[in-house]
PDB file of N, CA and C in Angstrom:
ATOM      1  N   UNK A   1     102.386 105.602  84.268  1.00  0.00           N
ATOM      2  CA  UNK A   1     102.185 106.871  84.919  1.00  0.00           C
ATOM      3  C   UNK A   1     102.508 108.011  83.949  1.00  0.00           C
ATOM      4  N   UNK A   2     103.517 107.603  83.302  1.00  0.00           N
ATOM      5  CA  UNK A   2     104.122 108.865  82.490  1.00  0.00           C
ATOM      6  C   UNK A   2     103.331 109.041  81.274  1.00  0.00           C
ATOM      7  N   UNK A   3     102.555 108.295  81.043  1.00  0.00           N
ATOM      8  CA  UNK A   3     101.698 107.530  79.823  1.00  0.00           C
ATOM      9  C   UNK A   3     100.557 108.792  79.575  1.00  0.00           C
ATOM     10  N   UNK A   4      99.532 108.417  80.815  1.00  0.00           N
ATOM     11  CA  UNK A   4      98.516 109.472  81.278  1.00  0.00           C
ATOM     12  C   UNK A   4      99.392 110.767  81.266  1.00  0.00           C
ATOM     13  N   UNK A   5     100.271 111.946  81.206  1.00  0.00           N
ATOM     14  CA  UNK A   5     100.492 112.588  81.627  1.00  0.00           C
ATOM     15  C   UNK A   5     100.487 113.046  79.865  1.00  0.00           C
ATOM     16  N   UNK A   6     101.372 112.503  79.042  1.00  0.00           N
ATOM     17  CA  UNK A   6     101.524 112.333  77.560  1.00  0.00           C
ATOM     18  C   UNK A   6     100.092 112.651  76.539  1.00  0.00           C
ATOM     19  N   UNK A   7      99.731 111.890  77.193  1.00  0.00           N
ATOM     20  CA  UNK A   7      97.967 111.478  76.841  1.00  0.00           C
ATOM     21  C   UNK A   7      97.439 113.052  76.644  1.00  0.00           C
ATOM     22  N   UNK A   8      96.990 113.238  77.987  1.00  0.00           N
ATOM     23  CA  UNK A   8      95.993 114.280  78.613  1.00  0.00           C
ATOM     24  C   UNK A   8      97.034 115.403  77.735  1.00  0.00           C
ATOM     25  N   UNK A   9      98.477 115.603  77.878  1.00  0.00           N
ATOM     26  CA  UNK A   9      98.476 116.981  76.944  1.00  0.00           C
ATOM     27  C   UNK A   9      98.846 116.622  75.520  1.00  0.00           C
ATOM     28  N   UNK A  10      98.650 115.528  75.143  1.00  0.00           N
ATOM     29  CA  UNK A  10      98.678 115.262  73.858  1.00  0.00           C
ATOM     30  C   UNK A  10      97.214 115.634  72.846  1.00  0.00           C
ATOM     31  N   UNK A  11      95.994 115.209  73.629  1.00  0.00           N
ATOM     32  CA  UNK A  11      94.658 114.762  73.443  1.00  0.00           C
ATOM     33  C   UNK A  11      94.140 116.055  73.887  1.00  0.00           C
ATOM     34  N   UNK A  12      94.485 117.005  74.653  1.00  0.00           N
ATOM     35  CA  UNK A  12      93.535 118.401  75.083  1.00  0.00           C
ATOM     36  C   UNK A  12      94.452 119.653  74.618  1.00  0.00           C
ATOM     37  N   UNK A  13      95.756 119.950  74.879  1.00  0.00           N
ATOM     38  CA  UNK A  13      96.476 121.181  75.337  1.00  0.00           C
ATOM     39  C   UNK A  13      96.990 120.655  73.807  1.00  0.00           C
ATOM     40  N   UNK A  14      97.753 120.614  73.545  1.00  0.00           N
ATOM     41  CA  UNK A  14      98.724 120.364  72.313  1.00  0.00           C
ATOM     42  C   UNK A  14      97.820 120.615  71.058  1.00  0.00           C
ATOM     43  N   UNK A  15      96.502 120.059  71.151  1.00  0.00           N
ATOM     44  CA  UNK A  15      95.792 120.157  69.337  1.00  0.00           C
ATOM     45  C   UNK A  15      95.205 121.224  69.743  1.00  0.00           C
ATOM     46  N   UNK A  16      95.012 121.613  70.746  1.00  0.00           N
ATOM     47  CA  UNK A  16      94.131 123.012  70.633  1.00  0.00           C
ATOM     48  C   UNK A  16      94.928 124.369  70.188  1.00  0.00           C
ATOM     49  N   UNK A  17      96.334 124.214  70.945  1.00  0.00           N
ATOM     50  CA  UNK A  17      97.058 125.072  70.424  1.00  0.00           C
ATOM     51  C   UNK A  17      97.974 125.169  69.288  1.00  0.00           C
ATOM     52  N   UNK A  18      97.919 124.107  69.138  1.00  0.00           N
ATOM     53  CA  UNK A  18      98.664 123.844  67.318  1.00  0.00           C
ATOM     54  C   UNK A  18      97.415 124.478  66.339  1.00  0.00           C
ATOM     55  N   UNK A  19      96.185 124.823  66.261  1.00  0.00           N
ATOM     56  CA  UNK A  19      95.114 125.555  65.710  1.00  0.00           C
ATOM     57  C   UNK A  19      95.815 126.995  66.071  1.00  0.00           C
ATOM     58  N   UNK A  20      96.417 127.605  66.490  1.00  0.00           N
ATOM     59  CA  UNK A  20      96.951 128.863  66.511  1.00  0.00           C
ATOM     60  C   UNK A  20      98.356 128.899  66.374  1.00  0.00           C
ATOM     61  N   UNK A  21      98.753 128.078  66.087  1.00  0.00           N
ATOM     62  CA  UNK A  21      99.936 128.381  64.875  1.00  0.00           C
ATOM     63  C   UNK A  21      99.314 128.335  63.312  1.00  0.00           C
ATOM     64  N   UNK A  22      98.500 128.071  63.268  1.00  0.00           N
ATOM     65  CA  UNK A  22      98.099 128.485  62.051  1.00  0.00           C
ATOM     66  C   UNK A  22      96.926 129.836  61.755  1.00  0.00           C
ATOM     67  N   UNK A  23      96.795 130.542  62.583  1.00  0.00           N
ATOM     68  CA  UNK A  23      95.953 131.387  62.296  1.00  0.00           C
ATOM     69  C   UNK A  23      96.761 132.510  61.589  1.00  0.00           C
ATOM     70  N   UNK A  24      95.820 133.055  61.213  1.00  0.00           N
ATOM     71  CA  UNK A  24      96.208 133.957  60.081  1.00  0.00           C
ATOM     72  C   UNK A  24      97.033 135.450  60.818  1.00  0.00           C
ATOM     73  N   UNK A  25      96.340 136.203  62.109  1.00  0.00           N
ATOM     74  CA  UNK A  25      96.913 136.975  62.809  1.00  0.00           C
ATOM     75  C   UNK A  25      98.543 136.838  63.289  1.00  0.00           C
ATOM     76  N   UNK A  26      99.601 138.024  63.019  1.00  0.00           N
ATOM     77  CA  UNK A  26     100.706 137.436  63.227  1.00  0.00           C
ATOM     78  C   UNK A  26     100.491 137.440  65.145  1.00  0.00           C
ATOM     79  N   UNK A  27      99.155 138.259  65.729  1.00  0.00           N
ATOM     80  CA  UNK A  27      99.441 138.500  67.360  1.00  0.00           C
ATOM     81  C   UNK A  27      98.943 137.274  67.731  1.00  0.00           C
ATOM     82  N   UNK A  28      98.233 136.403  67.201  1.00  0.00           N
ATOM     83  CA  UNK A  28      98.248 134.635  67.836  1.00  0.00           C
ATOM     84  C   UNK A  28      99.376 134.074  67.598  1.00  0.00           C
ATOM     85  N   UNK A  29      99.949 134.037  66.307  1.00  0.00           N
ATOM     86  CA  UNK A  29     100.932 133.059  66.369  1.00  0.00           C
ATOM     87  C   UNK A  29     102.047 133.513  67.754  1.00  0.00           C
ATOM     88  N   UNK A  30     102.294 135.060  67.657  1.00  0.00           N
ATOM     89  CA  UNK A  30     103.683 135.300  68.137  1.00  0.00           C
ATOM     90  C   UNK A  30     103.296 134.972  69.785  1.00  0.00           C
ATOM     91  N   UNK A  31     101.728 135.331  70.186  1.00  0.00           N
ATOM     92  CA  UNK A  31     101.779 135.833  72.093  1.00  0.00           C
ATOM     93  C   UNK A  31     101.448 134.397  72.243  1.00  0.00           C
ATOM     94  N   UNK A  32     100.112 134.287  71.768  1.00  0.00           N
ATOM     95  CA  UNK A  32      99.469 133.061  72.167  1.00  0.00           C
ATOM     96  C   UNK A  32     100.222 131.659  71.976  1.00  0.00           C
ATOM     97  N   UNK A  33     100.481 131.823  70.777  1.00  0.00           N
ATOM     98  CA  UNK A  33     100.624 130.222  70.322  1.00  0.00           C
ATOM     99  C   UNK A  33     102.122 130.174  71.176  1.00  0.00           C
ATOM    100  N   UNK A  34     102.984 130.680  70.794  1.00  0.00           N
ATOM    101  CA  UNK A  34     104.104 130.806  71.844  1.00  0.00           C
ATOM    102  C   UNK A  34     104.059 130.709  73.043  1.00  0.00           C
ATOM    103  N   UNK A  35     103.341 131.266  73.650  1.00  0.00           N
ATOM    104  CA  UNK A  35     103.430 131.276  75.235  1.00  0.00           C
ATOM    105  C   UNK A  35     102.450 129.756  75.411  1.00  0.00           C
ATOM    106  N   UNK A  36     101.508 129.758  74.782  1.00  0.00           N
ATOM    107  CA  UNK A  36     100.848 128.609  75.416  1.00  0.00           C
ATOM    108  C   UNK A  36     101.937 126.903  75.046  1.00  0.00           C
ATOM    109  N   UNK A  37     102.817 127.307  73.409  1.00  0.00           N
ATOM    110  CA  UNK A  37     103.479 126.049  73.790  1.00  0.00           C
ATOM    111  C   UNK A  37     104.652 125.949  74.677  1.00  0.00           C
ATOM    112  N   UNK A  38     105.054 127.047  74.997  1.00  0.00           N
ATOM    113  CA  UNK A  38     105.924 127.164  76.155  1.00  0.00           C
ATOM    114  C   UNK A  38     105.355 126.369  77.596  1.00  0.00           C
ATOM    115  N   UNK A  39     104.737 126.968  78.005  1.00  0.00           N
ATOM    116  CA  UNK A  39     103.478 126.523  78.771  1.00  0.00           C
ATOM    117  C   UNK A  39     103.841 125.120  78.808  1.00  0.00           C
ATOM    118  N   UNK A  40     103.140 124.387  77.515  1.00  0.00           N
ATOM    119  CA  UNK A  40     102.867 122.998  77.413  1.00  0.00           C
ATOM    120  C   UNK A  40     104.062 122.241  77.684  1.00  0.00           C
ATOM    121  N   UNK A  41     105.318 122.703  77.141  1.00  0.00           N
ATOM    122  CA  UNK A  41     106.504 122.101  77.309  1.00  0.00           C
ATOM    123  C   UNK A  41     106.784 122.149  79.172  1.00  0.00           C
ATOM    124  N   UNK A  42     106.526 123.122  79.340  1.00  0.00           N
ATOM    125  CA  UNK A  42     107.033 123.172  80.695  1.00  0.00           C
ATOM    126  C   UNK A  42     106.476 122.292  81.671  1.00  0.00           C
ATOM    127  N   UNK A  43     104.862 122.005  81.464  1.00  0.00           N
ATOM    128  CA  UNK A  43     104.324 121.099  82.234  1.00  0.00           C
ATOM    129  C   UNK A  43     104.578 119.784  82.100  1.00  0.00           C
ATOM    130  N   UNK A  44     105.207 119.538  80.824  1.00  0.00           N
ATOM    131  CA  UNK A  44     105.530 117.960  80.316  1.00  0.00           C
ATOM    132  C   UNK A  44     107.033 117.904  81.408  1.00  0.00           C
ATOM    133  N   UNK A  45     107.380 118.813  81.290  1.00  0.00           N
ATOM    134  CA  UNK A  45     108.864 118.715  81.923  1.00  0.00           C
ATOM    135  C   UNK A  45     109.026 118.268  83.280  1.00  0.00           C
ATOM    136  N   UNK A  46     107.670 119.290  83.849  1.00  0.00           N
ATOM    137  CA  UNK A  46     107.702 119.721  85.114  1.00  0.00           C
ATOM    138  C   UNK A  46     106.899 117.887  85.862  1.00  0.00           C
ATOM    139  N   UNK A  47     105.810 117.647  85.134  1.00  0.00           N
ATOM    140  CA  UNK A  47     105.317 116.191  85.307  1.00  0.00           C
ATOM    141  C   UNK A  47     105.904 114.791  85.082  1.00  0.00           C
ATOM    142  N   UNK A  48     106.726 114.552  84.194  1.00  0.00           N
ATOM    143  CA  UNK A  48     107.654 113.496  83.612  1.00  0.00           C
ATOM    144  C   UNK A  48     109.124 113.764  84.498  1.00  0.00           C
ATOM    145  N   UNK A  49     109.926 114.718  84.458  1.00  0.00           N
ATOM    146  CA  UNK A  49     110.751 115.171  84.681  1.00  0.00           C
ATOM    147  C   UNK A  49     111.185 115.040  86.437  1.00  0.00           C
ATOM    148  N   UNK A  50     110.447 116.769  86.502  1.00  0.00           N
ATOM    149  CA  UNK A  50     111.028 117.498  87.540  1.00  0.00           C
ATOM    150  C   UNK A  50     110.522 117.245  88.951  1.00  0.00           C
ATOM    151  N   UNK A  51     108.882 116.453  88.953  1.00  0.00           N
ATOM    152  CA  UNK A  51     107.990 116.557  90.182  1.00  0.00           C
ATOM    153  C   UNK A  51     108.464 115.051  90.352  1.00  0.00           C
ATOM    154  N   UNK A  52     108.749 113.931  89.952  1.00  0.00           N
ATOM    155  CA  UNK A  52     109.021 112.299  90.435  1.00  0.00           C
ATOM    156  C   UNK A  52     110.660 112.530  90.621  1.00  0.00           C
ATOM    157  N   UNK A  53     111.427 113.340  90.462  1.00  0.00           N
ATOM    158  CA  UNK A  53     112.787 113.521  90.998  1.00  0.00           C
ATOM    159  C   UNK A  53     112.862 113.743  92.718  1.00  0.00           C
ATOM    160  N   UNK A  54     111.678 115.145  92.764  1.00  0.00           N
ATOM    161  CA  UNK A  54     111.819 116.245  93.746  1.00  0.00           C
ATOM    162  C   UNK A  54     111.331 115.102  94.673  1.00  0.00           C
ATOM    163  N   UNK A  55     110.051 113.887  94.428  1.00  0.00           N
ATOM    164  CA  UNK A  55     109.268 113.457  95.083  1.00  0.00           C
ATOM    165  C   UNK A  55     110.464 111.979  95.569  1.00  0.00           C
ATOM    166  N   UNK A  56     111.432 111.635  94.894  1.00  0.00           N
ATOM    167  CA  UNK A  56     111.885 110.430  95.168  1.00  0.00           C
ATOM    168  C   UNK A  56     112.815 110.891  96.393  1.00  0.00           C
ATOM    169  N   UNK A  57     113.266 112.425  96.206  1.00  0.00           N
ATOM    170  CA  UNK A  57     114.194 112.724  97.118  1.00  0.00           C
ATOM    171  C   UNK A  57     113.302 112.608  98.342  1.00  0.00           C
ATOM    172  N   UNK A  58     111.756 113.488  97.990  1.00  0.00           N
ATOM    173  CA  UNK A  58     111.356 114.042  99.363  1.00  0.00           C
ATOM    174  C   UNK A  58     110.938 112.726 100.587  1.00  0.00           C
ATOM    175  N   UNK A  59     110.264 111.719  99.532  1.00  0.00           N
ATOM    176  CA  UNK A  59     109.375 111.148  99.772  1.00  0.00           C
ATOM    177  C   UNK A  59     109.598 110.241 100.826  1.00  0.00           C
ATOM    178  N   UNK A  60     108.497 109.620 101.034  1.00  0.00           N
ATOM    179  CA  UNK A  60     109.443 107.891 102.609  1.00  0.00           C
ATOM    180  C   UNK A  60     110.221 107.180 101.904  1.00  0.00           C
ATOM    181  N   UNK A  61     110.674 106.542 102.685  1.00  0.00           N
ATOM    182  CA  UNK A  61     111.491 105.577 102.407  1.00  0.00           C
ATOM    183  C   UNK A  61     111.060 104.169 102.012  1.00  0.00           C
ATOM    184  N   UNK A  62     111.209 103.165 101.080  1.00  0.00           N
ATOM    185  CA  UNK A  62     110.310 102.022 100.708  1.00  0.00           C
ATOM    186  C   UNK A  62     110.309 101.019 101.572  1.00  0.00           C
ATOM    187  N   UNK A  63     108.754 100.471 102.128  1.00  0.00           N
ATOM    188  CA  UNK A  63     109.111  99.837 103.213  1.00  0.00           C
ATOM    189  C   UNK A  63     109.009  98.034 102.989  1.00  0.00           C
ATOM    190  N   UNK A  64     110.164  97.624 103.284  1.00  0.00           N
ATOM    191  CA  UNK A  64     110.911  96.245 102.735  1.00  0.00           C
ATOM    192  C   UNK A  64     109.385  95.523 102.887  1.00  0.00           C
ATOM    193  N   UNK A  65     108.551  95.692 103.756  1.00  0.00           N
ATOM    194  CA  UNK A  65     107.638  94.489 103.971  1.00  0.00           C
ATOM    195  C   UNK A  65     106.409  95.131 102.914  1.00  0.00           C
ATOM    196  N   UNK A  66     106.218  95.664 102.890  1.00  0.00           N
ATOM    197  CA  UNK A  66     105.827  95.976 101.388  1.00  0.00           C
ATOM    198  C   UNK A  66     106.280  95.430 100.076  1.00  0.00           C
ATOM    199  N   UNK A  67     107.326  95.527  99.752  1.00  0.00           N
ATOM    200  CA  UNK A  67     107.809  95.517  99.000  1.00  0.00           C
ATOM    201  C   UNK A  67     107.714  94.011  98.891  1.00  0.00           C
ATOM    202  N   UNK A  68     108.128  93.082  99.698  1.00  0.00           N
ATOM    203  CA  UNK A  68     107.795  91.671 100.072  1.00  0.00           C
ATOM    204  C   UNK A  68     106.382  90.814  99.591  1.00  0.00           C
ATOM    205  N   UNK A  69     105.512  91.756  99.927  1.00  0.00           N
ATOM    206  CA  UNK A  69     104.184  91.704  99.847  1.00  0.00           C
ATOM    207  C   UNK A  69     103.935  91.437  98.157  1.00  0.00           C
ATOM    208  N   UNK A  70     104.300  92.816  97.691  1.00  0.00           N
ATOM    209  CA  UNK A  70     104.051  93.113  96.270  1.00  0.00           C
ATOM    210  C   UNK A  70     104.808  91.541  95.933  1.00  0.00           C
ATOM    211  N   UNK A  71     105.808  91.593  95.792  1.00  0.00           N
ATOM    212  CA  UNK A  71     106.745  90.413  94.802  1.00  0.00           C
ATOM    213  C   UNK A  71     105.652  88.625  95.192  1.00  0.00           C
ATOM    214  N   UNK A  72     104.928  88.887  96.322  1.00  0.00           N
ATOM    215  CA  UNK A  72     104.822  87.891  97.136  1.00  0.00           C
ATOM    216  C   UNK A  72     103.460  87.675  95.872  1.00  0.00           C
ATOM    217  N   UNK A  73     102.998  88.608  95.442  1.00  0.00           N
ATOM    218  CA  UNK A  73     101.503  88.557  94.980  1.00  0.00           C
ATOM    219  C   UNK A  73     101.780  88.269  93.622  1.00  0.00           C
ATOM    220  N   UNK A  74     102.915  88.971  93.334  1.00  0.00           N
ATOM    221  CA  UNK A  74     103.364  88.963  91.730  1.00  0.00           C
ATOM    222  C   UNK A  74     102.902  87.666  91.395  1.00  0.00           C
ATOM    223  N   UNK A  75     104.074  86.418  92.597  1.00  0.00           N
ATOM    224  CA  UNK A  75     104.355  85.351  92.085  1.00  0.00           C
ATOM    225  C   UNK A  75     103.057  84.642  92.035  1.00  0.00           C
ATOM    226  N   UNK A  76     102.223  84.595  93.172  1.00  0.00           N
ATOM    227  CA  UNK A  76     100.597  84.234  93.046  1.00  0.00           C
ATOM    228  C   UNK A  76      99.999  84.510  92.206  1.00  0.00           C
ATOM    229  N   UNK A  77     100.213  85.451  91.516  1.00  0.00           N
ATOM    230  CA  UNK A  77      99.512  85.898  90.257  1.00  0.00           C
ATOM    231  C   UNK A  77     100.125  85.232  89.237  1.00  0.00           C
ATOM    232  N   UNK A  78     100.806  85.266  89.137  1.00  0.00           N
ATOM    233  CA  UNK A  78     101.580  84.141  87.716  1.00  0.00           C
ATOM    234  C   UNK A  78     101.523  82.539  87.815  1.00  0.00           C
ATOM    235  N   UNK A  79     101.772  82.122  88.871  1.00  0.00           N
ATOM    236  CA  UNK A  79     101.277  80.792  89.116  1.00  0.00           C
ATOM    237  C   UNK A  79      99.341  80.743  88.806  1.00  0.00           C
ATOM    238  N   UNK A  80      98.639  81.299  88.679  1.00  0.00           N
ATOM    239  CA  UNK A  80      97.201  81.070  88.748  1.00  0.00           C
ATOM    240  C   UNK A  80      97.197  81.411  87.450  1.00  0.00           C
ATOM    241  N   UNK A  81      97.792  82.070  86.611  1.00  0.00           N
ATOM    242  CA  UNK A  81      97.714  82.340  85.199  1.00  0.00           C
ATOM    243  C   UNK A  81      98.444  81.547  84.439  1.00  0.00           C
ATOM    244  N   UNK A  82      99.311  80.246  84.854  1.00  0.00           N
ATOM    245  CA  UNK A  82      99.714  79.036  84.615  1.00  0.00           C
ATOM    246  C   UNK A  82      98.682  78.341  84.768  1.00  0.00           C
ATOM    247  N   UNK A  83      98.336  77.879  85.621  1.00  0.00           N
ATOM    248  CA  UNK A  83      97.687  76.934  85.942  1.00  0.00           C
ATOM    249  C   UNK A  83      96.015  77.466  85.416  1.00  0.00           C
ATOM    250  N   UNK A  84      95.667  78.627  85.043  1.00  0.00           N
ATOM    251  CA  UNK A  84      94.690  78.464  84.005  1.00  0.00           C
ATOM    252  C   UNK A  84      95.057  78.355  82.531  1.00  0.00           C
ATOM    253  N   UNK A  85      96.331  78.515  82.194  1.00  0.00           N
ATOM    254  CA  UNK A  85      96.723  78.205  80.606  1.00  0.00           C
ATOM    255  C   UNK A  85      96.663  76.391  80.929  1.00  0.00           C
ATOM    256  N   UNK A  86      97.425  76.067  81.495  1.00  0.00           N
ATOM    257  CA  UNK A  86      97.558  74.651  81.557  1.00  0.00           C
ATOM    258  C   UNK A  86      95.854  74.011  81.882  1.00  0.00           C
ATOM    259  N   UNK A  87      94.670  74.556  82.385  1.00  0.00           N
ATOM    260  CA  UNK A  87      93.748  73.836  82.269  1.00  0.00           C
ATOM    261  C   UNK A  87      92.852  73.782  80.794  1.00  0.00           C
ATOM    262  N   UNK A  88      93.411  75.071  80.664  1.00  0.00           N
ATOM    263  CA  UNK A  88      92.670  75.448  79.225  1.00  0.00           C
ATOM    264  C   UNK A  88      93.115  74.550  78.222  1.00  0.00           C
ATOM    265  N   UNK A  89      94.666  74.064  78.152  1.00  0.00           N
ATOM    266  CA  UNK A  89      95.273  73.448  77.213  1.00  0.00           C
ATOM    267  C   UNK A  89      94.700  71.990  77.472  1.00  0.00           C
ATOM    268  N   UNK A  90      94.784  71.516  78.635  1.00  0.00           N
ATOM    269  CA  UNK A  90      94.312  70.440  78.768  1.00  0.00           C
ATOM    270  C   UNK A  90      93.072  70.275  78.323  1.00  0.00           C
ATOM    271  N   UNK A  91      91.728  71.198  78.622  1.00  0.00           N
ATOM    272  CA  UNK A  91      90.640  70.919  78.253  1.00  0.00           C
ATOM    273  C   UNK A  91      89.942  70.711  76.771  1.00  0.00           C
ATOM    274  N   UNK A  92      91.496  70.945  76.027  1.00  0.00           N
ATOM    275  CA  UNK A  92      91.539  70.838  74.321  1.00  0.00           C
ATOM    276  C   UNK A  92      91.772  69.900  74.040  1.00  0.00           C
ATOM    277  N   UNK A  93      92.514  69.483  74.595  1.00  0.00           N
ATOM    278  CA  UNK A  93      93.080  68.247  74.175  1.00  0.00           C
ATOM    279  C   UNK A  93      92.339  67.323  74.244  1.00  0.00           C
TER     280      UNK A  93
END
């Protein structure tokens, strides 16, 4: 989750405005380039940080049979990814 968030202002917001720290005008570097990496920091903060805090407080509560469910599938899923390594191995042999 936190991955995508990294990404998207790594890959769009971040290289666009690192091109205006280098411009030659001192009124890009000081308004623009400043405020926009301010900006950028704040949304990294505000996305990684500050909004999965606010949301764990706000949010429901986790519901056990869910949660049951998930672990229940995990293990189905790993048993079938055994038992296709083990056919594969066998079929080498």
């Amino acid at each position: 989750m936190g991955s995508s968030v990294l990404v998207g202002i790594a890959s769009t917001k971040f290289i666009g405005v690192i091109v205006l720290a280098f411009a030659p005008s001192t009124l890009f570097k000081l308004y623009y380039f400043r405020m926009y990496l301010f900006i950028i920091i704040l949304g990294i903060f505000n996305g990684l940080m500050f909004l999965p805090l606010v949301l764990r407080w706000v949010g429901p509560e986790a519901d056990p049979k869910e949660i049951r469910e998930h672990e229940n599938d995990n293990k189905e899923f790993e048993r079938m990814r055994r038992s296709t390594s083990e056919n594969k191995a066998n079929k080498r042999d």
